[in-house]
Protein backbone atom coordinates (compact mmCIF):
# COMPACT_ATOMS: atom_id res chain seq x y z
CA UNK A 1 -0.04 12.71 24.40
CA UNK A 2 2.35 14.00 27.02
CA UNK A 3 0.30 17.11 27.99
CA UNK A 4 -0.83 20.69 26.10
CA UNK A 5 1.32 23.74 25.20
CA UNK A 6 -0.48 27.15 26.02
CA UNK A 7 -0.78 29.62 23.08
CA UNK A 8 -2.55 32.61 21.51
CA UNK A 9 -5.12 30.83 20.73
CA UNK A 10 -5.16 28.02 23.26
CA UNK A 11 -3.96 24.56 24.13
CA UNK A 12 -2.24 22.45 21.79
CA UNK A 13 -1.84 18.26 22.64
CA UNK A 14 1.83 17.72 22.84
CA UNK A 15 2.58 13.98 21.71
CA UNK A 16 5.37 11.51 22.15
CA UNK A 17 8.05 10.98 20.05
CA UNK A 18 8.23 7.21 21.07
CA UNK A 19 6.26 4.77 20.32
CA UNK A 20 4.80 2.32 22.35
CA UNK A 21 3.24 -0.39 22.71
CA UNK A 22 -0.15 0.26 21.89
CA UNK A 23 1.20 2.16 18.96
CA UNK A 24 3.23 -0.81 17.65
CA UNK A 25 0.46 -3.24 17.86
CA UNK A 26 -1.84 -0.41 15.53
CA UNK A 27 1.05 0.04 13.19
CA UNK A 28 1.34 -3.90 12.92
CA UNK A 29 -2.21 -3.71 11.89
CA UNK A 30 -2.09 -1.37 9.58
CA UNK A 31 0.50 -3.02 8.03
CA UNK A 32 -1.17 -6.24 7.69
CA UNK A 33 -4.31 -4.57 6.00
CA UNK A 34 -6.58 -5.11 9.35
CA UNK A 35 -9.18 -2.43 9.90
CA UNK A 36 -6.74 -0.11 7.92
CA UNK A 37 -9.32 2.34 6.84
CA UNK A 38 -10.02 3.60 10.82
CA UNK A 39 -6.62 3.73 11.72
CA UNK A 40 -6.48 7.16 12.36
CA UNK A 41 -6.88 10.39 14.25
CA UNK A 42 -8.62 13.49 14.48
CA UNK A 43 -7.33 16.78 12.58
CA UNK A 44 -5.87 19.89 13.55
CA UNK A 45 -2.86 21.20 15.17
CA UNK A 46 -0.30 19.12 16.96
CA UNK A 47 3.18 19.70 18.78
CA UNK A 48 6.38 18.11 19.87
CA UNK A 49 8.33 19.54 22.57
CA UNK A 50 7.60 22.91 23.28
CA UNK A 51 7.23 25.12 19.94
CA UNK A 52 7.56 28.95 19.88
CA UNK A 53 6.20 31.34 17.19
CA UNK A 54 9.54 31.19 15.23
CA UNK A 55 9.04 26.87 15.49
CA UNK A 56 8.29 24.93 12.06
CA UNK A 57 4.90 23.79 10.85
CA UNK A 58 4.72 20.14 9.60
CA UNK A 59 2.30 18.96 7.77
CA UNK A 60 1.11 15.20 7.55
CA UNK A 61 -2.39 13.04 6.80
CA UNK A 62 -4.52 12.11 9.90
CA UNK A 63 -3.94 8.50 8.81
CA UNK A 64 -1.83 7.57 12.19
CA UNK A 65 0.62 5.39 10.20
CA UNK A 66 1.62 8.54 8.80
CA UNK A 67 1.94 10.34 11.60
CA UNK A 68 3.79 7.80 13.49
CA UNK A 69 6.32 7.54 11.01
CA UNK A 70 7.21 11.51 11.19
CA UNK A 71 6.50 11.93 15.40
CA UNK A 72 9.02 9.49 16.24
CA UNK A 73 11.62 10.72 13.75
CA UNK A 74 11.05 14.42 15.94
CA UNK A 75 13.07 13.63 18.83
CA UNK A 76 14.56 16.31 19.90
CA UNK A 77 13.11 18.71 17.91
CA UNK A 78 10.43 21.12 18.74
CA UNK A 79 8.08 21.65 15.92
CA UNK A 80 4.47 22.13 15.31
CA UNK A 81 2.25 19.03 13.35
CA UNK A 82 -0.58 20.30 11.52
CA UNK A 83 -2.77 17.50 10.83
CA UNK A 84 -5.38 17.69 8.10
CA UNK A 85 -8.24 15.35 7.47
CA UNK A 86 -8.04 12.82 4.76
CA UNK A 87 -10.00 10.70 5.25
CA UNK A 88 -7.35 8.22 6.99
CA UNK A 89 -5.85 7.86 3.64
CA UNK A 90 -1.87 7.93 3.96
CA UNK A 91 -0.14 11.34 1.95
CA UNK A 92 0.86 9.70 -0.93
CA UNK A 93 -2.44 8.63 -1.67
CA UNK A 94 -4.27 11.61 -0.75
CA UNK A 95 -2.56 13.73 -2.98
CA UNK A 96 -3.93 11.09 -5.81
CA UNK A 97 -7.19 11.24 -4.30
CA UNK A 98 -7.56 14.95 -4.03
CA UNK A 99 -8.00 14.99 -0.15
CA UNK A 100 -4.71 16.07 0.36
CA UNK A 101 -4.72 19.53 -1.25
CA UNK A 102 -4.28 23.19 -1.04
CA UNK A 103 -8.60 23.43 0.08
CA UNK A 104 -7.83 20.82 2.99
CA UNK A 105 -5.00 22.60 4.48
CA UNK A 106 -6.64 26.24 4.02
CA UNK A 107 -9.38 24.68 6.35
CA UNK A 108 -7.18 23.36 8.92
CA UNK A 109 -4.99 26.36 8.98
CA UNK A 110 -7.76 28.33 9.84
CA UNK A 111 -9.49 26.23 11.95
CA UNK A 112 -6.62 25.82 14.54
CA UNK A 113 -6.17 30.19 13.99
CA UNK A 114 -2.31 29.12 13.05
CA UNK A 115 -1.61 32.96 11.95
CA UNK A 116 -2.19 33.17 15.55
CA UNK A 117 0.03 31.17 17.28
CA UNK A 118 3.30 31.33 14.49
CA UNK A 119 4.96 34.43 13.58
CA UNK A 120 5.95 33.23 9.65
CA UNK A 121 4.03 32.12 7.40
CA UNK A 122 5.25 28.73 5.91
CA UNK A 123 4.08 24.89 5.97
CA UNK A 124 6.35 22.27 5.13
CA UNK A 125 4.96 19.52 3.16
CA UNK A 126 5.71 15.94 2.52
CA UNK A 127 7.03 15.51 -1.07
CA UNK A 128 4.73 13.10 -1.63
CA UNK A 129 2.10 15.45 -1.56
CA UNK A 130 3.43 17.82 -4.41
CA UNK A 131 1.29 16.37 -6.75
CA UNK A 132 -2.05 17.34 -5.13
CA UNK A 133 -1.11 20.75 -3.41
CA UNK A 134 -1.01 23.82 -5.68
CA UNK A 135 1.25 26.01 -3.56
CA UNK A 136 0.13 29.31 -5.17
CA UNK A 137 -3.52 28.33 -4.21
CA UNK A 138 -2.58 27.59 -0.80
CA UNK A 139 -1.09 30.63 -0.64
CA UNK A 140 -4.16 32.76 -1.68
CA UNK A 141 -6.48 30.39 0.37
CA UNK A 142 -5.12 31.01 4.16
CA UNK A 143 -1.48 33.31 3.28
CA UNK A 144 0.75 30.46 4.12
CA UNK A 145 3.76 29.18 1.93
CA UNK A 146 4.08 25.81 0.89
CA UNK A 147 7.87 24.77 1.16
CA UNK A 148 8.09 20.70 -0.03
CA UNK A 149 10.24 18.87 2.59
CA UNK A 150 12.27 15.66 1.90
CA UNK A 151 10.36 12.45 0.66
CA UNK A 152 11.19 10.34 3.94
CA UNK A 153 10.32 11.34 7.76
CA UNK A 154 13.68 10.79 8.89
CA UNK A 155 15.24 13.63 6.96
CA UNK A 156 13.07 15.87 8.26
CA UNK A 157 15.88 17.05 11.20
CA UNK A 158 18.57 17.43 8.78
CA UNK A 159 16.31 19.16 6.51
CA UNK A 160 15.23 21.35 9.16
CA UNK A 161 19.43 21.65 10.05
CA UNK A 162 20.09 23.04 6.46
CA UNK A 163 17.51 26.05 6.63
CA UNK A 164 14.61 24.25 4.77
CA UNK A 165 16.66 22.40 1.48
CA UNK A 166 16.77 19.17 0.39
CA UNK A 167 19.85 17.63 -1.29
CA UNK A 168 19.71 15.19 -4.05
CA UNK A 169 19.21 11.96 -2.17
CA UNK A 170 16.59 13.57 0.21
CA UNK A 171 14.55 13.82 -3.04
CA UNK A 172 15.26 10.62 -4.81
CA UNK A 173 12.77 7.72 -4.66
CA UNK A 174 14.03 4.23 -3.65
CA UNK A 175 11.89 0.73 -3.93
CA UNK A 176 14.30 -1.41 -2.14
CA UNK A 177 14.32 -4.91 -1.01
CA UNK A 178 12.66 -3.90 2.63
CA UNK A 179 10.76 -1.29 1.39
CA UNK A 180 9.23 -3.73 -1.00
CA UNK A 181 9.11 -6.94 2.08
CA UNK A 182 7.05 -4.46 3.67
CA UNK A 183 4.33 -3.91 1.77
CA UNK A 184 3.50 -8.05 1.16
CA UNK A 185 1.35 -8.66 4.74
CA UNK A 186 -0.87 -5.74 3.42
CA UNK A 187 -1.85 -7.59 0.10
CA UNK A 188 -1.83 -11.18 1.31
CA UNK A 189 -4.19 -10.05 4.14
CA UNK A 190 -6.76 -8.55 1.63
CA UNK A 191 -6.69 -11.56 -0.66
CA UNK A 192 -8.00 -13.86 1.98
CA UNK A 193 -11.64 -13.20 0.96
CA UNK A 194 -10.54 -14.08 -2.57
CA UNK A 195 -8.78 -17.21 -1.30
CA UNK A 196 -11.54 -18.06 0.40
CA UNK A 197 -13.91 -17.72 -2.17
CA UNK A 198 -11.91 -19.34 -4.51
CA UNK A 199 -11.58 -22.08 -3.08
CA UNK A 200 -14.73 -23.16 -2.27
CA UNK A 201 -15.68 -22.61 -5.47
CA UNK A 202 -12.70 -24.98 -6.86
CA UNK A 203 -13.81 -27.34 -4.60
CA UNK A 204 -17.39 -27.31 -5.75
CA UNK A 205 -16.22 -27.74 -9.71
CA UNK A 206 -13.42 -30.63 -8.70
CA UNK A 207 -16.08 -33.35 -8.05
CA UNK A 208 -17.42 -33.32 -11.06
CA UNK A 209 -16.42 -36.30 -13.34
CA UNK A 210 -17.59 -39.22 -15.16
CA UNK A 211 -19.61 -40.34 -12.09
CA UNK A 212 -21.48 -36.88 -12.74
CA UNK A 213 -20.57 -35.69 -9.15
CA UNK A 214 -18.04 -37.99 -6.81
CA UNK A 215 -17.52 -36.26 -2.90
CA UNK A 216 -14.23 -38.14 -2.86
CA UNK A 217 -13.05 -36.82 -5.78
CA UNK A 218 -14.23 -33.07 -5.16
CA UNK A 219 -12.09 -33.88 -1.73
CA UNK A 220 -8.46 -35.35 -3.18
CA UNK A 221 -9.06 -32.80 -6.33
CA UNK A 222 -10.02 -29.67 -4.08
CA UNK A 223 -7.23 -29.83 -1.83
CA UNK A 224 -5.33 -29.66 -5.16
CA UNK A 225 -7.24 -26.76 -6.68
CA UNK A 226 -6.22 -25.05 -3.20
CA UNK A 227 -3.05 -25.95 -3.06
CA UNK A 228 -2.91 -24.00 -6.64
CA UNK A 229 -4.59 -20.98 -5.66
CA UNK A 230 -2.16 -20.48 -2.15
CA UNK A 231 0.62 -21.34 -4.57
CA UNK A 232 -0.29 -18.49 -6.79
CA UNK A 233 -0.70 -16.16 -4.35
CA UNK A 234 2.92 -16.95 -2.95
CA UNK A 235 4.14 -16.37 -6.71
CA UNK A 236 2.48 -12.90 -7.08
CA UNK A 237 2.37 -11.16 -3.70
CA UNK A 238 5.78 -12.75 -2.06
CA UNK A 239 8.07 -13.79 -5.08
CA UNK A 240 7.43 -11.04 -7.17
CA UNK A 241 8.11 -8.29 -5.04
CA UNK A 242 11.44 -9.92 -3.67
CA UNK A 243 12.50 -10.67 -7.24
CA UNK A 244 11.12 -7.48 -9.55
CA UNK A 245 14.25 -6.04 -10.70
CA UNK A 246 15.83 -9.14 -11.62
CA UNK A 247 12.15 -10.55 -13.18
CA UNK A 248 11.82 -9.93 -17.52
CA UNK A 249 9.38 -7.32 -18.88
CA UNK A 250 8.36 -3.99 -17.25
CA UNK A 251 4.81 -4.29 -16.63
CA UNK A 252 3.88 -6.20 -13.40
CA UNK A 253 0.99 -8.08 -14.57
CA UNK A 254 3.91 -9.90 -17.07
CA UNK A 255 6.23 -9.90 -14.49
CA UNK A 256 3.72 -12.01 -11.89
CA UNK A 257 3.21 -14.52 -14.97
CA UNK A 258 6.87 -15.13 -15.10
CA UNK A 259 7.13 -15.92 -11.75
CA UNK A 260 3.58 -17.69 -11.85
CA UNK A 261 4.82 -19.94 -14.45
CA UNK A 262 7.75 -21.28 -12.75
CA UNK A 263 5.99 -21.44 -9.82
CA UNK A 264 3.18 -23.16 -11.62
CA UNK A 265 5.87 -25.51 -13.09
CA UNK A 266 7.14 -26.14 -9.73
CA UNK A 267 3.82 -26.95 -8.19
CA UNK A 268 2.53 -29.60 -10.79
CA UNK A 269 5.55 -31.16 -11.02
CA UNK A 270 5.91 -31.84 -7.33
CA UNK A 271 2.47 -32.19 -6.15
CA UNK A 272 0.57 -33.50 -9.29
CA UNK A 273 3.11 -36.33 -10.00
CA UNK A 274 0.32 -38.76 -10.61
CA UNK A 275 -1.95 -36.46 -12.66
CA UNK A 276 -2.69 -36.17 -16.52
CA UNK A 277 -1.01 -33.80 -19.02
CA UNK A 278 -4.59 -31.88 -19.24
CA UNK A 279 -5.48 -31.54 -15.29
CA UNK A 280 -1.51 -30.37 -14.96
CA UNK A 281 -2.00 -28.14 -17.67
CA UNK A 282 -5.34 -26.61 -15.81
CA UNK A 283 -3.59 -25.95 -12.72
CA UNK A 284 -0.51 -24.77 -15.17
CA UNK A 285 -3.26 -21.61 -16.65
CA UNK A 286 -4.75 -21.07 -13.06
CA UNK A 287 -1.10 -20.69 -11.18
CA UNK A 288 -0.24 -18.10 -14.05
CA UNK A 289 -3.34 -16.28 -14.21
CA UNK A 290 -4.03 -15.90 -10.28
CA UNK A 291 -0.13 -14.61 -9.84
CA UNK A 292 0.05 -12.35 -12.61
CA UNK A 293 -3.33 -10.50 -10.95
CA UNK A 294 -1.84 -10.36 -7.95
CA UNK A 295 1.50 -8.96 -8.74
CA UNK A 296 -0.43 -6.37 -10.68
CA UNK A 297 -2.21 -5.36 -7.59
CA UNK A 298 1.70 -4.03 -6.81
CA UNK A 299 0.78 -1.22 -9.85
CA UNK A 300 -0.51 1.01 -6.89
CA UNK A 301 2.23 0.68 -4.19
CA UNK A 302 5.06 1.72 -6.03
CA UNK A 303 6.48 4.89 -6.93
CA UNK A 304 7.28 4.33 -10.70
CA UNK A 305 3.83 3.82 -11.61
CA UNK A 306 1.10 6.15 -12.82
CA UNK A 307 -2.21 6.71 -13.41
CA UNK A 308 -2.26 6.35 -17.32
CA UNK A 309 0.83 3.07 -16.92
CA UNK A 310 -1.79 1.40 -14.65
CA UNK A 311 -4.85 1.61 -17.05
CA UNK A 312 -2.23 0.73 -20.02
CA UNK A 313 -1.09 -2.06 -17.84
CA UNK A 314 -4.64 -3.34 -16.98
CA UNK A 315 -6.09 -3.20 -20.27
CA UNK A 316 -2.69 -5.67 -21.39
CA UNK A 317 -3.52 -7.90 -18.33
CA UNK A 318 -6.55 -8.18 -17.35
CA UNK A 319 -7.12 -10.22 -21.33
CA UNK A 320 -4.20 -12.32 -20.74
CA UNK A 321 -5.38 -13.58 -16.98
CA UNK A 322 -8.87 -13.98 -18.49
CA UNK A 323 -7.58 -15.99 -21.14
CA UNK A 324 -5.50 -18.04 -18.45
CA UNK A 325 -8.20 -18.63 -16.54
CA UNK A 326 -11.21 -19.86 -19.00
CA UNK A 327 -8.37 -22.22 -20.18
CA UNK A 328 -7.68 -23.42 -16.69
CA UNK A 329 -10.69 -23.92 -15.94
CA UNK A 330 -12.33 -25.67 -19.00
CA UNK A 331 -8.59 -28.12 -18.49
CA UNK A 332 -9.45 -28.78 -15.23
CA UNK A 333 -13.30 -29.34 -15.61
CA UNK A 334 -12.57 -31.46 -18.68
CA UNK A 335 -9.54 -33.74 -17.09
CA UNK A 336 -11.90 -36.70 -15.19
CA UNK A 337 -13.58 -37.37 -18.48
CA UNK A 338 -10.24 -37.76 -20.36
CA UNK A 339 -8.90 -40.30 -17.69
């Protein structure tokens, strides 16, 4: 905050348009998927500069990624932010989720008595949340009209510069190379639990042999099981991303077990030179299955995805990585008494 603007119906915070450092460090949080789900801020009514009556209302999510991106694309500009609560849950998905709707912004519209301090009567909206605002309700509910802005922050000033309309490539949706690096740290940091977990438990199962349990061999085979698992995860949440438009198939689920499978390929040919066709062919399943779930997880994140793809995709993959996996494991458990 750089201070309060006075109006008819009292002081508004004024924020910065530039982020600093504390800002950065929460944003690089958020991005890596650390305590993501309280990074954010309180709702209500916002400004940047100094706003009169005739300024524009933007609307945004109270999740503060969100409302970083669009503040610091506002330089310059003086506009009101309305803020409405959901639930620190980014637009996108709280237009999904129902908590960013036509009821939510009614409430916030009248809470901060907004026919009060502007003189029209419209709210410009993130694209992004078309799908969960009705703008005739949101009209009835609080007499405001809902005018859908461009889908990225930074278009906002020109948008604003050409009385309120979007051209073509303010409405189209890109997943490019960056916007698709961004969104790895996010679902590598989530997975360590599973990794974890994992782990231990292929640890547990890799000293089993024909000396009924062997700590040596849970040790040299373990690291291997691990090595498998952090292998996979590179495959699914790191190589699949980088390489989906060039990667066979349109589902992701089939696109992680391409990648999985070379990857898988890679791994047991490099690491498990001295291993048997059946504990190669274990790891082989495991590689496959563990990087097709992850590149699934992808399904949610992207904007050419829907609700009814991602059950069709998940009731496609979810059998296949099962499949993968029972055989992996059953290889792998079944290897030492083969040697």
């Amino acid at each position: 905050m750089t201070g309060f603007t006075e109006t008819g119906n009292g002081a508004v915070p004024q924020v910065k348009t530039v982020l600093d450092f504390k800002d950065q460090l929460g944003t690089l949080r958020a991005r890596s998927g650390i305590a993501r789900n309280q990074y954010k801020l309180n709702p209500g009514l916002y400004c940047v500069g100094s706003p009169t009556p005739e300024s524009p209302v933007l609307v945004t999510a109270n999740y503060k990624l969100s409302f970083d991106a669009l503040r610091k694309e506002l330089t310059d500009l003086a506009v009101w932010i309305l803020v409405i609560d959901t639930r620190g849950i980014n637009v996108w998905c709280a237009a999904g989720k129902g908590t960013f709707s036509a009821n939510e912004i009614a409430l916030q519209v009248q809470r901060a008595g907004l026919e009060k301090i502007v003189s029209h009567r419209e709210l410009i909206l993130p694209q992004f949340a078309a799908s969960g605002v009705a703008a005739y309700q949101l009209k009835k509910k609080c007499g405001f009209k809902a005018i859908f802005g461009p889908l990225r922050a930074k278009d906002i000033p020109q948008f604003l510069q050409n009385s309120n309309k979007a051209d073509e490539k303010m409405r189209t949706v890109t997943f490019s190379f960056s916007e698709r690096l961004v969104l790895v740290p996010v679902e590598i940091v989530l997975v360590w639990k599973f990794f974890v977990l994992i782990t231990v438990i292929s640890f547990a199962i890799s000293g089993i042999g024909q000396e009924i349990y062997s700590l040596q061999t849970m040790l040299t085979r373990g690291l291997v099981a691990g090595g498998a698992t952090f292998s996979a995860i590179f495959a699914g949440a790191l190589l699949m991303p980088i390489l989906l438009p060039w990667l066979p198939g349109r589902q992701f689920w089939f696109k992680g077990a391409v990648v999985g499978a070379f990857s898988g390929l890679a791994y047991v040919l490099t690491i498990m030179t001295g291993a048997g066709i059946v504990e190669k062919a274990g790891i082989w399943f495991w590689i496959v299955a563990a990087s097709s779930y992850m590149a699934m997880n992808f399904t949610g994140a992207t904007p050419f995805t829907s609700l009814s793809g991602v059950e069709k995709e998940m009731r496609k993959g979810l059998p296949a990585q099962l499949i993968c996996t029972i055989a992996g494991l059953c290889l792998w458990i079944t290897a030492p008494f083969l040697g």
